[in-house]
C-alpha atoms as a PDB file:
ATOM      1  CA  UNK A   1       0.000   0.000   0.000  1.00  0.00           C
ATOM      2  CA  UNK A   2       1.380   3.175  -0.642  1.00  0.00           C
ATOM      3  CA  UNK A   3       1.573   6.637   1.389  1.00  0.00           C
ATOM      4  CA  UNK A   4      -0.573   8.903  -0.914  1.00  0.00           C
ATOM      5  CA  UNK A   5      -3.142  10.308   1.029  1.00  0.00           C
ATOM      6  CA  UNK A   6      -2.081   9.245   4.284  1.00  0.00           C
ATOM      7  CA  UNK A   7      -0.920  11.367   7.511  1.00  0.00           C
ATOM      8  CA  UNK A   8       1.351  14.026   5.998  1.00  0.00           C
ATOM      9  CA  UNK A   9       0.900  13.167   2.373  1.00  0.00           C
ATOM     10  CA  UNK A  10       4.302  11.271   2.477  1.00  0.00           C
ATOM     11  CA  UNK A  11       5.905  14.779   2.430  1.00  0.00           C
ATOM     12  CA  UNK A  12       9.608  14.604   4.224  1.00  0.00           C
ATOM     13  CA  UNK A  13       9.759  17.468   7.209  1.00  0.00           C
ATOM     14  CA  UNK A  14      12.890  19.960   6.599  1.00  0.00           C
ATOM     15  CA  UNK A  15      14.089  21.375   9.718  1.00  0.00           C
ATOM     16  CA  UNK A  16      16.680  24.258   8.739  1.00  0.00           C
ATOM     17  CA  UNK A  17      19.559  24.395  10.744  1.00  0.00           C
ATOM     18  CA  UNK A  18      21.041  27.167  12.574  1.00  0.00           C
ATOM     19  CA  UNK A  19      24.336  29.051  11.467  1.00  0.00           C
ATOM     20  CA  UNK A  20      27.460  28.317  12.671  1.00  0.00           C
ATOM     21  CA  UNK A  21      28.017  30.157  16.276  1.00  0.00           C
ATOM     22  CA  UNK A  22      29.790  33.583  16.018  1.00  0.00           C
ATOM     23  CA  UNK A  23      28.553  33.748  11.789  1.00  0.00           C
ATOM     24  CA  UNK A  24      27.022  36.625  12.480  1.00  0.00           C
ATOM     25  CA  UNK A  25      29.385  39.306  14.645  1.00  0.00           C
ATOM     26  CA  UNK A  26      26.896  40.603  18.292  1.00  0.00           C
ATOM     27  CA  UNK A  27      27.644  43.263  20.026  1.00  0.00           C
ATOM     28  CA  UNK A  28      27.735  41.090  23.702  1.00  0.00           C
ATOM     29  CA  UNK A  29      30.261  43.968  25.243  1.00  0.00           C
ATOM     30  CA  UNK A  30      27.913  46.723  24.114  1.00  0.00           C
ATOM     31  CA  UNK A  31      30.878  48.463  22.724  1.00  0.00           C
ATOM     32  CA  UNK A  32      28.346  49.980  20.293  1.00  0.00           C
ATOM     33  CA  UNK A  33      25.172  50.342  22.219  1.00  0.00           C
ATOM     34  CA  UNK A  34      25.395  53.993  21.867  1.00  0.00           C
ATOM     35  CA  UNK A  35      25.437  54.133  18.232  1.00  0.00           C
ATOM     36  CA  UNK A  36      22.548  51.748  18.326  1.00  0.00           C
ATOM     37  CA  UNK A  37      20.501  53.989  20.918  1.00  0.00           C
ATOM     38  CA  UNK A  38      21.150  56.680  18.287  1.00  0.00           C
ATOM     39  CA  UNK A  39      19.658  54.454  15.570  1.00  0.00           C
ATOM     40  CA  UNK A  40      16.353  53.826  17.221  1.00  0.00           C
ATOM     41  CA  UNK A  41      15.664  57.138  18.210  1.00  0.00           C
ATOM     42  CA  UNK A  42      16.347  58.196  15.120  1.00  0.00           C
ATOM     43  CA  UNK A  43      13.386  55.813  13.460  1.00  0.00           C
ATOM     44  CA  UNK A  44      11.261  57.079  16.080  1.00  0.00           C
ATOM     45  CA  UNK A  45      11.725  60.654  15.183  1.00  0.00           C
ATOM     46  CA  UNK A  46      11.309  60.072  11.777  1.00  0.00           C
ATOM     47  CA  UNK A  47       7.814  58.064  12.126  1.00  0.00           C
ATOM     48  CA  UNK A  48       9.304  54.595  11.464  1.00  0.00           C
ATOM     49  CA  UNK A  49      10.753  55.265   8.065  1.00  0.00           C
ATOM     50  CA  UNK A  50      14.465  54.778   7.288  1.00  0.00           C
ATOM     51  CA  UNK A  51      15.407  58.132   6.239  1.00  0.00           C
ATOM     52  CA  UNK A  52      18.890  59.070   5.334  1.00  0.00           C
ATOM     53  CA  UNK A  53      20.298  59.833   8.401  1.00  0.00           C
ATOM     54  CA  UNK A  54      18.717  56.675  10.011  1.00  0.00           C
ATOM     55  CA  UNK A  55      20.982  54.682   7.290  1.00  0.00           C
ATOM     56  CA  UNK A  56      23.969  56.442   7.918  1.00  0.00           C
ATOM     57  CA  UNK A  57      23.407  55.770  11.460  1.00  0.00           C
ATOM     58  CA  UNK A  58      22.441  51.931  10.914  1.00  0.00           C
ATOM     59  CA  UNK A  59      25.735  51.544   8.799  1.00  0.00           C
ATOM     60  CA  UNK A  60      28.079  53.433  11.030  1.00  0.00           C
ATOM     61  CA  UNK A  61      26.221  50.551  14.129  1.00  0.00           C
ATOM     62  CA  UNK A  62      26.999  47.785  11.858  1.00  0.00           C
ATOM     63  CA  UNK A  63      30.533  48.851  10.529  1.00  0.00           C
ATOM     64  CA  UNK A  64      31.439  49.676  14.600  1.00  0.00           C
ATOM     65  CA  UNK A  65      29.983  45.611  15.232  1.00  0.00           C
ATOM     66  CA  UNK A  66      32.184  44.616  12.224  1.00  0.00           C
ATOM     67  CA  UNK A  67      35.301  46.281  13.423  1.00  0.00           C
ATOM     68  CA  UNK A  68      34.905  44.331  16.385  1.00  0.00           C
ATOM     69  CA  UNK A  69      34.022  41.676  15.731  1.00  0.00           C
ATOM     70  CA  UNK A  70      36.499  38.444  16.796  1.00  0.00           C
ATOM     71  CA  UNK A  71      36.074  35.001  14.555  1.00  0.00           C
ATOM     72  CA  UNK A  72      35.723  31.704  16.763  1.00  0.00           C
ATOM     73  CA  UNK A  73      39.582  29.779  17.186  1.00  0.00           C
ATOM     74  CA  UNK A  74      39.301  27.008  14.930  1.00  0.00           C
ATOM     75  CA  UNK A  75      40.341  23.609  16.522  1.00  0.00           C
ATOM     76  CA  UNK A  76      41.858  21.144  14.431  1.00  0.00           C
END
C-alpha cells in the first residue's frame, strides 16, 4: 500500500539548521550600544521610516559591530 493520502501526504519534514556560532558578529560587550541607541531614536523621530540619516546611522552601528568583531579559534 502506498503513502498517498495518508498522515502528511508522504511529504519529508525539513528542519533548517542554525548558522554556525559567532557567523554573524553581536555586540555582547555593548561596545556599540550607543550608536545603536542613536539608531532607534532616530526611526522614532522620523515616524518609522528609514530616512537618510537613520541609514547612515544603521551603517556606522553595523561597521562599529564589524570592526569588532572576533572570529571563533578554529580547533583542528
Amino acid at each position: 500500500m502506498s503513502s498517498f493520502g495518508g498522515p502528511g501526504g508522504g511529504q519529508k519534514i525539513y528542519k533548517p539548521s542554525p548558522p554556525e556560532r559567532g557567523s554573524f558578529p553581536l555586540d555582547h560587550d555593548g561596545e556599540c550600544k550607543s550608536l545603536m541607541i542613536s539608531y532607534l531614536q532616530c526611526i522614532r523621530q522620523h515616524r518609522g521610516t528609514n530616512d537618510n540619516d537613520c541609514r547612515h546611522l544603521s551603517k556606522s552601528y553595523l561597521s562599529c559591530r564589524m570592526e569588532r568583531y572576533v572570529p571563533p579559534a578554529l580547533f583542528y
